[in-house]
Protein backbone atom coordinates (compact mmCIF):
# COMPACT_ATOMS: atom_id res chain seq x y z
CA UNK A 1 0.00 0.00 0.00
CA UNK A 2 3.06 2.56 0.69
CA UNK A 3 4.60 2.01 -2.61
CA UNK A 4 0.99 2.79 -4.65
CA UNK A 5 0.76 5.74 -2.09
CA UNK A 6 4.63 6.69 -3.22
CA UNK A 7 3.68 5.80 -6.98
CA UNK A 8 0.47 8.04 -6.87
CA UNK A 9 2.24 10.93 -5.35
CA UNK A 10 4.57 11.25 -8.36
CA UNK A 11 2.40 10.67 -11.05
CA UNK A 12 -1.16 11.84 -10.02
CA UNK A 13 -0.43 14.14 -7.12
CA UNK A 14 3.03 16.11 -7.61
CA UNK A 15 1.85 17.78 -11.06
CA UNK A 16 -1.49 18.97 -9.34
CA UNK A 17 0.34 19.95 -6.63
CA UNK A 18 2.63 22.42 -9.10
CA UNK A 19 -0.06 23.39 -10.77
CA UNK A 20 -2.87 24.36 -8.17
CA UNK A 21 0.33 26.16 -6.51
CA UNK A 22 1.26 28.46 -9.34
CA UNK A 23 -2.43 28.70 -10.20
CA UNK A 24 -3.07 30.06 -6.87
CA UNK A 25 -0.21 32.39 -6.39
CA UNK A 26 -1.03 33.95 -9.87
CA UNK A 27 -4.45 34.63 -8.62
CA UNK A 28 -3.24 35.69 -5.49
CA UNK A 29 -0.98 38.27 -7.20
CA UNK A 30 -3.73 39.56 -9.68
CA UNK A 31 -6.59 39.48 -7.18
CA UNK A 32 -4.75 41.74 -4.58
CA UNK A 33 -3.63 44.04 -7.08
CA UNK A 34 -7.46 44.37 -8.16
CA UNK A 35 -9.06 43.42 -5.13
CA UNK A 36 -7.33 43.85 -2.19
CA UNK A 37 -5.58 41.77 0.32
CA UNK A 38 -8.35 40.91 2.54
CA UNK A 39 -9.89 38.82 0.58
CA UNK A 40 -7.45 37.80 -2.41
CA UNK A 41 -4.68 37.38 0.13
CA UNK A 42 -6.22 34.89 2.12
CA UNK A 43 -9.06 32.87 0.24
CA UNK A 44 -6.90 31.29 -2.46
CA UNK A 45 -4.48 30.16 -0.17
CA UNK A 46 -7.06 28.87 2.02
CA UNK A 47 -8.86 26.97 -1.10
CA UNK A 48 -4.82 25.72 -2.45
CA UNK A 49 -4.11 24.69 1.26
CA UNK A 50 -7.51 22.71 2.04
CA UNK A 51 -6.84 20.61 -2.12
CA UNK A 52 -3.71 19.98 -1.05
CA UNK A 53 -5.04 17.52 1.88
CA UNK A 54 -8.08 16.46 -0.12
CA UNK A 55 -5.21 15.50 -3.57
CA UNK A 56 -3.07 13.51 -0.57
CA UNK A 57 -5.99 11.89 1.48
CA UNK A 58 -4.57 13.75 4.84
CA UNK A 59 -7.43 13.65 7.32
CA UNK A 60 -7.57 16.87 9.19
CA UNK A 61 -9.55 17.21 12.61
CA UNK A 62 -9.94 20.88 14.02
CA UNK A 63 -10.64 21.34 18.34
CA UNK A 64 -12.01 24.47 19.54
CA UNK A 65 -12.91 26.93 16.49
CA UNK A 66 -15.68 28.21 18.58
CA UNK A 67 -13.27 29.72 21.01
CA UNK A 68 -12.15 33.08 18.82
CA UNK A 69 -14.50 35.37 17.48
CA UNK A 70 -14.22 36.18 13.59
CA UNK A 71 -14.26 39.84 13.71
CA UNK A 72 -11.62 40.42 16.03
CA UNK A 73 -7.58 40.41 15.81
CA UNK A 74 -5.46 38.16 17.87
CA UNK A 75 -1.92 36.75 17.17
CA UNK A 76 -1.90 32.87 16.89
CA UNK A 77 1.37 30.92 17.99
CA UNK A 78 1.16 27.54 16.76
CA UNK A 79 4.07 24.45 17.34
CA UNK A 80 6.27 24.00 13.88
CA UNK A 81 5.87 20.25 13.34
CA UNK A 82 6.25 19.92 9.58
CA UNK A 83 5.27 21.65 6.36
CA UNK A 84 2.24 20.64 6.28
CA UNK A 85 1.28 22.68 9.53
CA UNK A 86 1.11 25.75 6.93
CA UNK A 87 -1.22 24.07 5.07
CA UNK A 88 -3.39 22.57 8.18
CA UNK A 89 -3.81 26.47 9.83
CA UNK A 90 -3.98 27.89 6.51
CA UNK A 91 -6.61 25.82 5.16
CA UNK A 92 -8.70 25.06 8.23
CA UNK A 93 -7.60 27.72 11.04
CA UNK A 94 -11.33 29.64 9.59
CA UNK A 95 -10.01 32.93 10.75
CA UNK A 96 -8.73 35.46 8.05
CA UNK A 97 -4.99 35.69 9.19
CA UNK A 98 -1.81 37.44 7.88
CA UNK A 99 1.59 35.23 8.11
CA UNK A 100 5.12 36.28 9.90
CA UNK A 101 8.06 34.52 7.57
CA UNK A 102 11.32 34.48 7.48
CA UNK A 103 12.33 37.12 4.80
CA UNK A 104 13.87 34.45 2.95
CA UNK A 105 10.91 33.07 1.74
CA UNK A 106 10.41 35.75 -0.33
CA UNK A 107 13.41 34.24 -2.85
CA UNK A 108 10.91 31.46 -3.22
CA UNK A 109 9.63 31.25 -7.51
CA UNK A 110 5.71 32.20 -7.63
CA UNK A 111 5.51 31.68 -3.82
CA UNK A 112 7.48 34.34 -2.58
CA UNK A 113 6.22 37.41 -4.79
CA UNK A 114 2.20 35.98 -3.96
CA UNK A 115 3.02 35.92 -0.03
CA UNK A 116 4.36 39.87 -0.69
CA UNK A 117 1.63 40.55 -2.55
CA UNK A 118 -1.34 39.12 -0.05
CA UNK A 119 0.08 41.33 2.90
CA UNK A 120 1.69 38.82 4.83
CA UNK A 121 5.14 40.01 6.87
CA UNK A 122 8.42 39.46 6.51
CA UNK A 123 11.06 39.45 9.06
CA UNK A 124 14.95 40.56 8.57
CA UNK A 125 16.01 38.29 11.49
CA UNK A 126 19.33 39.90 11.43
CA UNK A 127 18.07 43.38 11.35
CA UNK A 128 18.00 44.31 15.73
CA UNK A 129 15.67 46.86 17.19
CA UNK A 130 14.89 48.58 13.72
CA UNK A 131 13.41 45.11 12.15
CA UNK A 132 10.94 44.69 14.95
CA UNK A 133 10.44 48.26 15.30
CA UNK A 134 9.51 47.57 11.32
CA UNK A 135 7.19 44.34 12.07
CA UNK A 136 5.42 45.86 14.99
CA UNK A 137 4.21 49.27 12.47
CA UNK A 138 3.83 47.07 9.52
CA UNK A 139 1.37 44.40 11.33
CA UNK A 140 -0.19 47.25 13.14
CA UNK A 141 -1.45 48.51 9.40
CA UNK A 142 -2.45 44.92 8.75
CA UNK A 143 -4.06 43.68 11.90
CA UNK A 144 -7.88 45.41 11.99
CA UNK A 145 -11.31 44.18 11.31
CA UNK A 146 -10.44 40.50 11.95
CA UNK A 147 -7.65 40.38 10.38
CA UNK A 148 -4.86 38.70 12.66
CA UNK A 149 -1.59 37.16 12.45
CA UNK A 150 0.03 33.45 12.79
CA UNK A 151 3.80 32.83 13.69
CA UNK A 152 5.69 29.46 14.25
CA UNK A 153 7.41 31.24 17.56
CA UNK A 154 9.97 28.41 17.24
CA UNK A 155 11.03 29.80 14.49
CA UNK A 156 12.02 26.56 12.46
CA UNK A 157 10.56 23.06 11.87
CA UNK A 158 11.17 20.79 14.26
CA UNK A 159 13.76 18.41 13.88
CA UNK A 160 12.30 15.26 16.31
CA UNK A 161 7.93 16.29 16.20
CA UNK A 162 9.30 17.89 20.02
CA UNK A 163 8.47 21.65 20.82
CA UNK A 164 11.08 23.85 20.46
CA UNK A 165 12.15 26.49 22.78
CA UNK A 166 10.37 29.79 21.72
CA UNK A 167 11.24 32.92 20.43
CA UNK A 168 9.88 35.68 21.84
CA UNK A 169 8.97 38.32 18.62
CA UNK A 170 5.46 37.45 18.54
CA UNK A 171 4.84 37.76 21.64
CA UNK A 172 6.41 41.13 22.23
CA UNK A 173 4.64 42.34 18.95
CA UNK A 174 1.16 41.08 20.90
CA UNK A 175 2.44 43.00 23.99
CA UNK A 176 2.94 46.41 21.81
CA UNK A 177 -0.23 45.85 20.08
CA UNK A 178 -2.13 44.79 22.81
CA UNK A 179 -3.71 42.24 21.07
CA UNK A 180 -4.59 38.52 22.68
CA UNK A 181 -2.33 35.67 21.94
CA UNK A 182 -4.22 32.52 21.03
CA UNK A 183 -1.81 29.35 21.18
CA UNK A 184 -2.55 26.52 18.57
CA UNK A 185 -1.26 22.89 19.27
CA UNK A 186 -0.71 20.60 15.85
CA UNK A 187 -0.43 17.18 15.89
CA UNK A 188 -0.18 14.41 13.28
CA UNK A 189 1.97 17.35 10.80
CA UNK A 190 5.58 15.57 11.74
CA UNK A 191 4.28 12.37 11.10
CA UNK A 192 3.36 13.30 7.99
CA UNK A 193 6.02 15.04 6.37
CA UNK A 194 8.94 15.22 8.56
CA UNK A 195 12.04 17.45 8.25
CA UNK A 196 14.29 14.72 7.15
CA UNK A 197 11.20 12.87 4.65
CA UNK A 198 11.48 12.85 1.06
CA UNK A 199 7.72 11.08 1.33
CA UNK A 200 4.44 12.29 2.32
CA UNK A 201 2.86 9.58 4.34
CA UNK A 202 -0.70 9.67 5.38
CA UNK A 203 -1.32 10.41 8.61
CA UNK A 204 -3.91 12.39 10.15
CA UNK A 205 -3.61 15.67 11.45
CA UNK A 206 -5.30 17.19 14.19
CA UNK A 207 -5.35 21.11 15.31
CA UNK A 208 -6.50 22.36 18.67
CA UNK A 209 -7.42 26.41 19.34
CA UNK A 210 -6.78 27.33 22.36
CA UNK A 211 -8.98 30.07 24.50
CA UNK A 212 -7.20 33.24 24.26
CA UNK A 213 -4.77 34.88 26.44
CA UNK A 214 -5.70 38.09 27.25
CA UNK A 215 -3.16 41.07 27.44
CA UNK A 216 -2.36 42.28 31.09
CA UNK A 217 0.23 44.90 32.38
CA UNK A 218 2.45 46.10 29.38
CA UNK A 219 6.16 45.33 29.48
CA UNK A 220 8.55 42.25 29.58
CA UNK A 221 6.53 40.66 32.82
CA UNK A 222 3.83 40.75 30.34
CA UNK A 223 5.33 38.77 27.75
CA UNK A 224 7.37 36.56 29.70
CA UNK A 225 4.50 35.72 31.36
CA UNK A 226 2.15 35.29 28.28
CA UNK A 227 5.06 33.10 26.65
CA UNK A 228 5.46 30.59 29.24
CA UNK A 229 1.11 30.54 29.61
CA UNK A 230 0.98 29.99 25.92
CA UNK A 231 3.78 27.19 26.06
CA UNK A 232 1.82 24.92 28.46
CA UNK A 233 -1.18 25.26 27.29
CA UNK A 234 -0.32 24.02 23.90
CA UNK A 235 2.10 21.66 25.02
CA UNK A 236 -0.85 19.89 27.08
CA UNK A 237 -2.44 19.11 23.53
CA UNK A 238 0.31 17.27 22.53
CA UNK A 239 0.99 13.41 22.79
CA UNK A 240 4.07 12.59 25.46
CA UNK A 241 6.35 11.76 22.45
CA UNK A 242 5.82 15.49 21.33
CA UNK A 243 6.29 17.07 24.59
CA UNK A 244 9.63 18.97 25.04
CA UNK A 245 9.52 18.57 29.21
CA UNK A 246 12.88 16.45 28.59
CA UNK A 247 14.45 18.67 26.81
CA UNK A 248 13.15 21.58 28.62
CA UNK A 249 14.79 20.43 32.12
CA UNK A 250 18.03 19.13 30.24
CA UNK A 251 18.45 22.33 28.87
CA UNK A 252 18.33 24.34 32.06
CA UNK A 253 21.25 21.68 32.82
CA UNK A 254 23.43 23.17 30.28
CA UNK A 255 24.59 26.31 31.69
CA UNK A 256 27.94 28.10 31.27
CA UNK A 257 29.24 31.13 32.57
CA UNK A 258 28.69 34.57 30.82
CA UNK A 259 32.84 34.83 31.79
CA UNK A 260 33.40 31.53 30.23
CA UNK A 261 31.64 32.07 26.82
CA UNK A 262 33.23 35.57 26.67
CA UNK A 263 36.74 34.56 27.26
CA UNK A 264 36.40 31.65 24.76
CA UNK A 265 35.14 33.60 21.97
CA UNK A 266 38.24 36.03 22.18
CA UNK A 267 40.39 33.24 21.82
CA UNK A 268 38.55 31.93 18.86
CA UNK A 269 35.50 30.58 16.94
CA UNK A 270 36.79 27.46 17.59
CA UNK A 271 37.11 27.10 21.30
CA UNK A 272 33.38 29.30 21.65
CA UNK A 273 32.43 25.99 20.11
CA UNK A 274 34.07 23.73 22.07
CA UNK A 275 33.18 24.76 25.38
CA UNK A 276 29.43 24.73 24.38
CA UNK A 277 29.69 21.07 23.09
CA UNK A 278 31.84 19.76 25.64
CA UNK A 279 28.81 20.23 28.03
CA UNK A 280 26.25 18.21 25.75
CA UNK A 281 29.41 15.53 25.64
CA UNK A 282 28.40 16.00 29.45
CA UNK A 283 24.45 15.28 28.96
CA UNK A 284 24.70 12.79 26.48
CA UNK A 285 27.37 10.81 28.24
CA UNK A 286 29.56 10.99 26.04
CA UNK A 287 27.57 8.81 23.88
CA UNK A 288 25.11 9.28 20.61
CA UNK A 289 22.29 6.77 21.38
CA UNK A 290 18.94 5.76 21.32
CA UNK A 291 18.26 7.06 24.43
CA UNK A 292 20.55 9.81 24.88
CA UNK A 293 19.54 11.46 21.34
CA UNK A 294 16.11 12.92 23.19
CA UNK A 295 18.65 15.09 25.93
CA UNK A 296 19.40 17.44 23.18
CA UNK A 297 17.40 19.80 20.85
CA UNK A 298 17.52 19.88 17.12
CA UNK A 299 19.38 23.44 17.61
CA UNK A 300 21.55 21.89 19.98
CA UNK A 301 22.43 18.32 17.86
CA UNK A 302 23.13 20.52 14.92
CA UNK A 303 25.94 22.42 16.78
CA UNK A 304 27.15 18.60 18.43
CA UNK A 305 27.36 17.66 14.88
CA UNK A 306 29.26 20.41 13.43
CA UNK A 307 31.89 19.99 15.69
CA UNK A 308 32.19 16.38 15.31
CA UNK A 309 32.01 17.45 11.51
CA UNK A 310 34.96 19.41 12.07
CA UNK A 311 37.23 17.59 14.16
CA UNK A 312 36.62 14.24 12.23
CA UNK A 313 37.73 16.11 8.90
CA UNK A 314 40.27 17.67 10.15
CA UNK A 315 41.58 14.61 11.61
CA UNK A 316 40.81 11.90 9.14
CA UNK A 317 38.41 13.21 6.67
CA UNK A 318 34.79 11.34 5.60
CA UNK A 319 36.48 8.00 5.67
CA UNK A 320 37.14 8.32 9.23
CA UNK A 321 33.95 10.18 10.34
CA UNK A 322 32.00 7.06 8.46
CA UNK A 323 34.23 4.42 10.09
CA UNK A 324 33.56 5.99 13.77
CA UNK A 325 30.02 5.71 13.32
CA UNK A 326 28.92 9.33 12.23
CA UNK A 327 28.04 8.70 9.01
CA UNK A 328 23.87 8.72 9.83
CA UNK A 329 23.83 11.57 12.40
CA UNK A 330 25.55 14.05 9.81
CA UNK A 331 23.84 12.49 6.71
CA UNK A 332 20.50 11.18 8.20
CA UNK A 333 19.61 14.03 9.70
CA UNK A 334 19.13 17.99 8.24
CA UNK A 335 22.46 18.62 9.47
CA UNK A 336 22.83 20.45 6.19
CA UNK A 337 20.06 22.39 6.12
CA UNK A 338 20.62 23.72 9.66
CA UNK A 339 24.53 24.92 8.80
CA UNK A 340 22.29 27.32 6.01
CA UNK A 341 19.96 28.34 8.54
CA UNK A 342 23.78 29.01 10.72
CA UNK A 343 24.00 31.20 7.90
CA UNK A 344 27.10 28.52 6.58
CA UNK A 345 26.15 28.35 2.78
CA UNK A 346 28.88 27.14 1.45
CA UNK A 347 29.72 24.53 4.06
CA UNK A 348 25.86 22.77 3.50
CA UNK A 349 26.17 22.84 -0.10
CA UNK A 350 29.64 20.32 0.21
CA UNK A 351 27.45 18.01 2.71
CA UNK A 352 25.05 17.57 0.34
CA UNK A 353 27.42 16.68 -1.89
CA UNK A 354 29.26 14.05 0.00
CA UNK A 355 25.75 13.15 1.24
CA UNK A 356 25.42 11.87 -2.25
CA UNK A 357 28.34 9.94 -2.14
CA UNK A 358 27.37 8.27 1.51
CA UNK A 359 23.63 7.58 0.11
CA UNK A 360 25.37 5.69 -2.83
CA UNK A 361 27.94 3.62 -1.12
CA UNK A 362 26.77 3.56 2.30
CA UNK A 363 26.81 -0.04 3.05
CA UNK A 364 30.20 -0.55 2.05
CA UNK A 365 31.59 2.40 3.98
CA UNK A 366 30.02 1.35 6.70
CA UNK A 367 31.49 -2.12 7.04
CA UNK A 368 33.88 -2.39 9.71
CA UNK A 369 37.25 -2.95 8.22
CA UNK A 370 40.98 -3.88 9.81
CA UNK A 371 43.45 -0.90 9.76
CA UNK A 372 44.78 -1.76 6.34
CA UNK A 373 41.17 -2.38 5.27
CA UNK A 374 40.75 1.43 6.32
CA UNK A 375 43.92 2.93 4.95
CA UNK A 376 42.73 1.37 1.43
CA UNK A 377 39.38 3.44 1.72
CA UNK A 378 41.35 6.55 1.23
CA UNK A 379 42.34 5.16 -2.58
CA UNK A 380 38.93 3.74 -2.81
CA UNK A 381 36.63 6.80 -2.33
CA UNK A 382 38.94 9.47 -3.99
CA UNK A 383 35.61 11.29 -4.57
CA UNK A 384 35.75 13.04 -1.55
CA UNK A 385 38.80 14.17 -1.47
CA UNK A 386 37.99 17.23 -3.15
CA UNK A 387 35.48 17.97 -0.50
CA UNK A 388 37.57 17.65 2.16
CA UNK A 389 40.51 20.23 0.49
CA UNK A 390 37.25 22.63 -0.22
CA UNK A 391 36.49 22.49 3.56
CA UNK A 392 40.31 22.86 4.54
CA UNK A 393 40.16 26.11 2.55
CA UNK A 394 36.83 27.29 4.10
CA UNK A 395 37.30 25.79 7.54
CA UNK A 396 37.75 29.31 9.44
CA UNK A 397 35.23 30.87 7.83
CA UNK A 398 32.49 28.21 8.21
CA UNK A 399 33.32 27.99 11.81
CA UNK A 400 33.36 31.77 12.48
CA UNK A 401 29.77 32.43 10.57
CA UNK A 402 28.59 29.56 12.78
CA UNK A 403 30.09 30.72 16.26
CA UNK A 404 28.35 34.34 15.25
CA UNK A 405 25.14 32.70 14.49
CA UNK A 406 25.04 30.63 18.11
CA UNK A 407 26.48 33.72 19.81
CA UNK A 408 23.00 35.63 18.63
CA UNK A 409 20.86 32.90 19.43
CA UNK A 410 22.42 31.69 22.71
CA UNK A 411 19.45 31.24 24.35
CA UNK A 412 18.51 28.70 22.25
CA UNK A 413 21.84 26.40 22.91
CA UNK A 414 23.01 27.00 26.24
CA UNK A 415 21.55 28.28 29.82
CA UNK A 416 23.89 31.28 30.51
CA UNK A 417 24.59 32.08 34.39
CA UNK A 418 26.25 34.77 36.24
């Protein structure tokens, strides 16, 4: 049955996916320019979204419409399962709704120009104060009449089908505002289309609306306090497995020194890294298993995995990170796609590339071999040696984009104390 499933999706379902897409952002572009936003900004994407899980046979189940009222404005926080949570809260959410994206997006073909053109907001992550000072006036413009906003708060897709730690822009822009947050829980959207998944399985999918939380005092005690409400409650609407109470108590573990993480970046990007990693060495035990795996967070693997990336190549190149049993955490997992989101380009484009090479021969460069067995690998698989120079050359750079890029998240990776 998963192979007709797999079969259908590239013959019946992929080209009416492609076309109901462009379709819809070409009448998305058109209609706003004619028509306005309100309506030609959200209906089409709401029709495109809701064909997209009829076309794939996704069963969708929606909790607790009843509890927001049509003609007013809230901001809705949601958990980022999968891709197909956009297509879940824009199809069945039933509340006319403006997105916040990464301004990325925007560099998507057909997508990109119909999201500018139906209203919805993008965000220069790396822009400070002056971006949100941007966001906050722009959604103020949008938000009226009914017209509210959805944002993943995690800011990325989860890696595991876990909640991630939040970020708190949306909730500060509800805070400024004044506007109720309404927290979404979606289920069912990982097991459908995970981050790692080249296939669409069917699963169903199942989206509960929370009551909203009503604005109190204005300031940080405001939205600290709204963010951690908002957390729980949507958390509670999740199965165990989905939870993030592990990694939530493991993370308050991790803490390092404000001293510590200042001194090592001075030195260099390299030991800012290492000290950060060494204490997940700590958590995990030293160990990648099974059951250590759930101790970290996607945000925090991807760093692990960098610098095991690193020191591996440096040392021995791929043979030697296959041969010590790395070869599935860097190649079975987005490891990749999270060194872009680092903001190291270069570095994900040569993974995918020796990806390639892995996915080919990966049974034979996993076999366990004697030391002359080993040595012979290096004549063997002369394919990535070309890599591995590449990455010598790039090395500093790749590791100083990514030390910047955990430096402005650090939240997100370590607990920092006094």
């Amino acid at each position: 049955m998963n192979i007709v499933y797999r079969i259908y999706q590239i013959c019946i379902a992929l080209p009416l996916l492609l076309l109901l897409t462009v379709l819809t952002a070409w009448v998305t572009m058109v209609g706003s320019c004619i028509g306005g936003t309100d309506i030609w900004g959200y209906y089409p994407g709401k029709v495109w979204s809701q064909l997209i899980c009829f076309i794939l046979f996704i069963p969708v189940k929606v909790i607790g419409r009843e509890k927001t009222n049509k003609k007013t404005s809230y901001i809705f926080v949601a958990n980022h399962q999968g891709a197909f949570d956009i297509f879940l809260i824009y199809g069945f959410l039933g509340h006319n709704f403006k997105w916040m994206m990464k301004k990325s997006l925007r560099k998507i073909p057909f997508v990109g120009k119909a999201c500018e053109s139906a209203g919805h907001i993008f965000v220069d992550r790396s822009g400070g104060p002056k971006a949100i000072l941007d966001t906050v006036h722009q959604a103020g413009a949008s938000l009226r009449n009914g017209i509210s906003m959805v944002v993943f708060p995690e800011g990325s897709r989860s890696c595991t089908g876990r909640m991630g730690n939040f970020k708190k822009g949306a909730f500060q822009l509800a805070d400024e505002l004044r506007l109720a947050v309404v927290p979404v829980s979606i289920n069912g959207s990982f097991d459908v289309f995970p981050r790692t998944s080249k296939w669409v399985n069917r699963h169903p999918m199942v989206m509960t609306i929370h009551s909203p939380i009503l604005p109190k005092e204005k300031g940080i005690g405001n939205i600290k306090a709204t963010m951690a409400e908002a957390y729980a409650v949507m958390e509670s609407a999740l199965p165990e497995k989905y939870r993030n109470s592990l990694n939530n108590d493991v993370t308050d573990m991790i803490e390092i020194s404000d001293t510590t993480l200042r001194t090592a970046i001075k030195n260099s990007s390299e030991d800012f890294i290492q000290v950060i990693t060494d204490k997940y060495w700590e958590i995990v035990g030293g160990d990648l298993k099974v059951e250590t795996m759930p101790l970290l967070t996607g945000e925090q693997h991807s760093l692990l995995a960098y610098r095991i990336f690193r020191d591996e190549i440096m040392e021995g190149g791929f043979c030697q990170l296959i041969q010590n049993g790395y070869g599935k955490y860097i190649f079975g997992n987005p490891f990749a796609k999270a060194m872009r989101l680092f903001g190291a380009k270069d570095l994900s484009k040569l993974i995918y590339k020796a990806g390639q090479i892995y996915d080919v021969n990966r049974e034979d460069l996993e076999q366990e071999r004697t030391d002359e067995e080993f040595m012979a690998m290096y004549e063997r698989y002369e394919a990535f040696d070309d890599l591995e120079e590449k990455y010598f050359e790039m090395e500093e750079e790749m590791t100083g984009l990514i030390a910047t890029y955990v430096d402005s998240h650090l939240d997100t990776f370590v607990k920092i104390v006094p």
